[in-house]
N, C-alpha and C. Protein backbone atom coordinates (compact mmCIF):
# COMPACT_ATOMS: atom_id res chain seq x y z
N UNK A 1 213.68 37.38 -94.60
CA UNK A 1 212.97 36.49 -93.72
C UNK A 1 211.55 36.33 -94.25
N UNK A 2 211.20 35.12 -94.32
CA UNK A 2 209.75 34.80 -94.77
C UNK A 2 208.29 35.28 -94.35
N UNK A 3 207.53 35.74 -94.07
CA UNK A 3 206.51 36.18 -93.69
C UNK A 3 205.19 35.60 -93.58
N UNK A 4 204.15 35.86 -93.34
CA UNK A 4 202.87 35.21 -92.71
C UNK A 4 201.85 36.41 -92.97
N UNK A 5 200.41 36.08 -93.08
CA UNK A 5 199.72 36.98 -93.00
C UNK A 5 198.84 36.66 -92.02
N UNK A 6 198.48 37.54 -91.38
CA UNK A 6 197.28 36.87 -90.68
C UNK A 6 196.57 37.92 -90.11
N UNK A 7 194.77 37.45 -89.85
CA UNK A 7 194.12 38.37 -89.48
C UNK A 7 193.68 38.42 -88.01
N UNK A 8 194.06 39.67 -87.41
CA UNK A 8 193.46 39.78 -85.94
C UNK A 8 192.30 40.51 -85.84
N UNK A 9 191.42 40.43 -84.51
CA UNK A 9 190.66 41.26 -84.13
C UNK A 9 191.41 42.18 -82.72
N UNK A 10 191.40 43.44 -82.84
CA UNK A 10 191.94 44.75 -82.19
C UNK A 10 190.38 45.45 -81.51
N UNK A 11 190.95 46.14 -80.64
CA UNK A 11 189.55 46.98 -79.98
C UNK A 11 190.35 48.64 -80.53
N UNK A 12 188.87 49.04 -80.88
CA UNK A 12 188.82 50.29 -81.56
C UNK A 12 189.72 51.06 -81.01
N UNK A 13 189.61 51.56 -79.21
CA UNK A 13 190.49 52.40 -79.02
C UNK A 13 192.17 52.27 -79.43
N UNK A 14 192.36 50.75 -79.52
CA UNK A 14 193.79 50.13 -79.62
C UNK A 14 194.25 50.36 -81.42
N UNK A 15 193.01 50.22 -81.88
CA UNK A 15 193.21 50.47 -83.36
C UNK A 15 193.56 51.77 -83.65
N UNK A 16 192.77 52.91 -82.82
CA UNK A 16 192.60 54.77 -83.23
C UNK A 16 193.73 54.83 -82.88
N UNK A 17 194.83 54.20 -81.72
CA UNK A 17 195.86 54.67 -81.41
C UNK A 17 197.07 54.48 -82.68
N UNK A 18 196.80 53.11 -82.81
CA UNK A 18 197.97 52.44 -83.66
C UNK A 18 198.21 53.76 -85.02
N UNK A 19 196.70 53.89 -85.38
CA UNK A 19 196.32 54.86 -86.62
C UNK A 19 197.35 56.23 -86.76
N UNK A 20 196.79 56.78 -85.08
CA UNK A 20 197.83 57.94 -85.21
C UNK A 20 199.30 57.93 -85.04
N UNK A 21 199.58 56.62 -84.27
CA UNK A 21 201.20 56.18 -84.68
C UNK A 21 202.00 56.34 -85.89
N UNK A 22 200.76 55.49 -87.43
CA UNK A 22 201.45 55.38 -88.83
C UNK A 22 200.79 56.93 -89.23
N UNK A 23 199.84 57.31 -88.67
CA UNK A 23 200.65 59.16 -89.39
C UNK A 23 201.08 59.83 -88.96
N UNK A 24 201.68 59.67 -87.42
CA UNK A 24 202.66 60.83 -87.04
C UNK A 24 203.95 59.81 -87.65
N UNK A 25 203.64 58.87 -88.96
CA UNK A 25 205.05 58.74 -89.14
C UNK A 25 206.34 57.51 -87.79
N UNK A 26 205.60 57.18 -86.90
CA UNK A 26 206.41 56.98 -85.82
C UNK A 26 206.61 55.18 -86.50
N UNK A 27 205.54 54.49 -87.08
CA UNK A 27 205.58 53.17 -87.75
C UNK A 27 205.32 53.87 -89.22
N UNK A 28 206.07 53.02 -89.91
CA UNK A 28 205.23 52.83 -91.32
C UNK A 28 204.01 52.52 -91.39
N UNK A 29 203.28 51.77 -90.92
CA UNK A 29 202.23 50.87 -91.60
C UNK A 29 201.64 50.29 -90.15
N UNK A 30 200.52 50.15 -90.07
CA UNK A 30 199.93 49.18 -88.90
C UNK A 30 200.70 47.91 -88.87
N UNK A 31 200.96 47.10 -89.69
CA UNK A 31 202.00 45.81 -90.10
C UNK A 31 203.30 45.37 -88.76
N UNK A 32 204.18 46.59 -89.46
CA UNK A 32 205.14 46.85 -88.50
C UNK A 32 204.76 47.15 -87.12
N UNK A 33 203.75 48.01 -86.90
CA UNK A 33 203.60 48.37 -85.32
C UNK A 33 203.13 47.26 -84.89
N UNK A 34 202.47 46.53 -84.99
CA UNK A 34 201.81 45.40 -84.97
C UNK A 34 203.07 44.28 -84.75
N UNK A 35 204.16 44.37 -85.52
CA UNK A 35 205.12 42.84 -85.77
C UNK A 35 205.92 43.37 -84.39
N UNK A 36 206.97 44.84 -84.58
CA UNK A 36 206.93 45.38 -83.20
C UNK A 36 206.71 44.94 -81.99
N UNK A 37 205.26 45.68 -81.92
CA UNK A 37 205.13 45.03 -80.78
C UNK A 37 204.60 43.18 -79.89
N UNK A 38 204.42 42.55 -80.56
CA UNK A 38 204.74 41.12 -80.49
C UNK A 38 206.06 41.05 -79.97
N UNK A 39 207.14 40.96 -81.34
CA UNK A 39 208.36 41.12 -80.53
C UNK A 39 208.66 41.63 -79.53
N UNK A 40 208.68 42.47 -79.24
CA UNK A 40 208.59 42.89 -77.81
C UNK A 40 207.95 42.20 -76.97
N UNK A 41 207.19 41.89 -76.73
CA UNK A 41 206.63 41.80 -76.03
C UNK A 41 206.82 40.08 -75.52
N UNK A 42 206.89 39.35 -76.88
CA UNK A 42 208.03 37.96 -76.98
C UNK A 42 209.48 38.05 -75.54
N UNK A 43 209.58 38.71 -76.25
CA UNK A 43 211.51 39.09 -75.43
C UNK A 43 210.85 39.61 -74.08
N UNK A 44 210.34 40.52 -73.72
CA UNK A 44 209.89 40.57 -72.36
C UNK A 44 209.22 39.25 -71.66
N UNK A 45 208.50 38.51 -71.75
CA UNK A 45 208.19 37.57 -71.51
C UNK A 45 209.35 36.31 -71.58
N UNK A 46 210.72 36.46 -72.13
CA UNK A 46 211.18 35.57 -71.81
C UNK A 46 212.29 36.09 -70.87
N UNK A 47 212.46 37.31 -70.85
CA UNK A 47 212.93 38.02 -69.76
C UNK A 47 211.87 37.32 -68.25
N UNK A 48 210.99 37.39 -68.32
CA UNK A 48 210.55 37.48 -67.22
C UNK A 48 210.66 35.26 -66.72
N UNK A 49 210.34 34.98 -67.52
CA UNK A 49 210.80 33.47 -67.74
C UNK A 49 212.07 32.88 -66.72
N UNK A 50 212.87 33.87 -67.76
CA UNK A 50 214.11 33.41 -66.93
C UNK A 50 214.77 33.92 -65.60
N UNK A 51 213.73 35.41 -65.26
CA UNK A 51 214.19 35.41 -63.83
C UNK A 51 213.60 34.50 -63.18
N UNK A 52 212.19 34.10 -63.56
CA UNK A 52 211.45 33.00 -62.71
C UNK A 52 212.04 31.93 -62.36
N UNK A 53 212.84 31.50 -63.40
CA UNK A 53 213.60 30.66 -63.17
C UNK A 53 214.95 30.49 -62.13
N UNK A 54 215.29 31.59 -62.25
CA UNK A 54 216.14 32.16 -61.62
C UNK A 54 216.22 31.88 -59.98
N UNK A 55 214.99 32.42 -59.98
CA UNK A 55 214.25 32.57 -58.14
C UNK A 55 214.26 31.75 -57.76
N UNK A 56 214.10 30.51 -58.93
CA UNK A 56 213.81 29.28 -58.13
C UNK A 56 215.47 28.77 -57.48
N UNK A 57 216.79 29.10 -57.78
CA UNK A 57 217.48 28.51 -57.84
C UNK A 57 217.98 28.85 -56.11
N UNK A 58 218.51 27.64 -55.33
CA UNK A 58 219.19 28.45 -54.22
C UNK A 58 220.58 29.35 -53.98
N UNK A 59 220.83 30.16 -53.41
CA UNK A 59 221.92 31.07 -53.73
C UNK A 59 223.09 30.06 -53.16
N UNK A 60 222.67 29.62 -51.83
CA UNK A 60 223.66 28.98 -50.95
C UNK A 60 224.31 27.48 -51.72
N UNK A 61 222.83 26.82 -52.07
CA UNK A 61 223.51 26.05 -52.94
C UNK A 61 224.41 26.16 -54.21
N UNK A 62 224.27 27.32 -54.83
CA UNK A 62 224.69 27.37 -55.98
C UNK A 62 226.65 27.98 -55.71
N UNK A 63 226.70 28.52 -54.58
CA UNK A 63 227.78 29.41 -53.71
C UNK A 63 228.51 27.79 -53.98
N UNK A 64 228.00 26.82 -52.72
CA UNK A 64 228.96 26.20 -52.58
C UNK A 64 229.46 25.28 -53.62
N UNK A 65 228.65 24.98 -54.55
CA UNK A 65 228.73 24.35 -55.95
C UNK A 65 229.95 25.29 -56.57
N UNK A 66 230.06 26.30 -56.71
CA UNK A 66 231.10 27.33 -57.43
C UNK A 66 232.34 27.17 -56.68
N UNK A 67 232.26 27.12 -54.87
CA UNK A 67 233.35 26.96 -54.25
C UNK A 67 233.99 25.67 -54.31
N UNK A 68 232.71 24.48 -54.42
CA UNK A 68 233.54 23.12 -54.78
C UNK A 68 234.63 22.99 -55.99
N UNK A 69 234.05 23.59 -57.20
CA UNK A 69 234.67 23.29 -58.20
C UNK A 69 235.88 24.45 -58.09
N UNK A 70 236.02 25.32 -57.77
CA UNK A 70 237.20 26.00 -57.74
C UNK A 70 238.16 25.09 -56.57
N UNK A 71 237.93 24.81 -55.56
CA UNK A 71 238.53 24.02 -54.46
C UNK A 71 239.35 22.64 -55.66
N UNK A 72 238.58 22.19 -56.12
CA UNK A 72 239.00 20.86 -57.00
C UNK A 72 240.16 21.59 -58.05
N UNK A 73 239.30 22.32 -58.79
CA UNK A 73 240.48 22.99 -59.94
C UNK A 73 241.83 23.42 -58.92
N UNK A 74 241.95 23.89 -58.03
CA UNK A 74 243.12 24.41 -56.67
C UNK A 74 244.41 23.40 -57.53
N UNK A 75 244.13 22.14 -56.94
CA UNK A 75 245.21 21.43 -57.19
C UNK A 75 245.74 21.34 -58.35
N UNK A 76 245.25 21.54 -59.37
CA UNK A 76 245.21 21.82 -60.58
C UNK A 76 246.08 23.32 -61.29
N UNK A 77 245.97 24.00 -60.83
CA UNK A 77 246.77 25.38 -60.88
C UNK A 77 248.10 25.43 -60.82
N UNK A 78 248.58 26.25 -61.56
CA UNK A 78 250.23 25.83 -61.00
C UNK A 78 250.50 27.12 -60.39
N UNK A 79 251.46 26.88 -59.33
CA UNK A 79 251.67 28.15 -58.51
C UNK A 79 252.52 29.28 -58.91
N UNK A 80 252.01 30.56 -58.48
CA UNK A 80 253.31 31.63 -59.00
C UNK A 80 253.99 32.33 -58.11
């Protein structure tokens, strides 16, 4: 996969942490902890997206929408 470089500004305490992350070994490299957590943090945010979305939807409406179309498919079924 292709890559990018780019430069951020970090606050010190956020930096001292990252630091002792890549020497206890837990990241390789500031790089990775860094790409990490973006991703993450990407995917949580679209987690949260789509419950929002979610909320918006009505239950009742969505109930009888599921019961219509099964009611229609009915006739459709063959019996056993």
């Amino acid at each position: 996969m292709a890559a990018s470089k780019i430069a951020i500004t970090i606050e010190d305490n956020l930096l001292k942490q990252l630091d002792l992350m890549v020497k206890a070994k837990i990241f390789p490299n500031r790089s990775k902890a860094i790409q990490e957590a973006v991703a993450d943090k990407l995917k949580r945010l679209e987690k949260t997206r789509l419950a929002a979305e979610c909320a918006k939807l009505d239950p009742d409406f969505e109930q009888n929408m599921a019961e219509e179309g099964f009611l229609m498919e009915m006739d459709e079924w063959p019996e056993y």
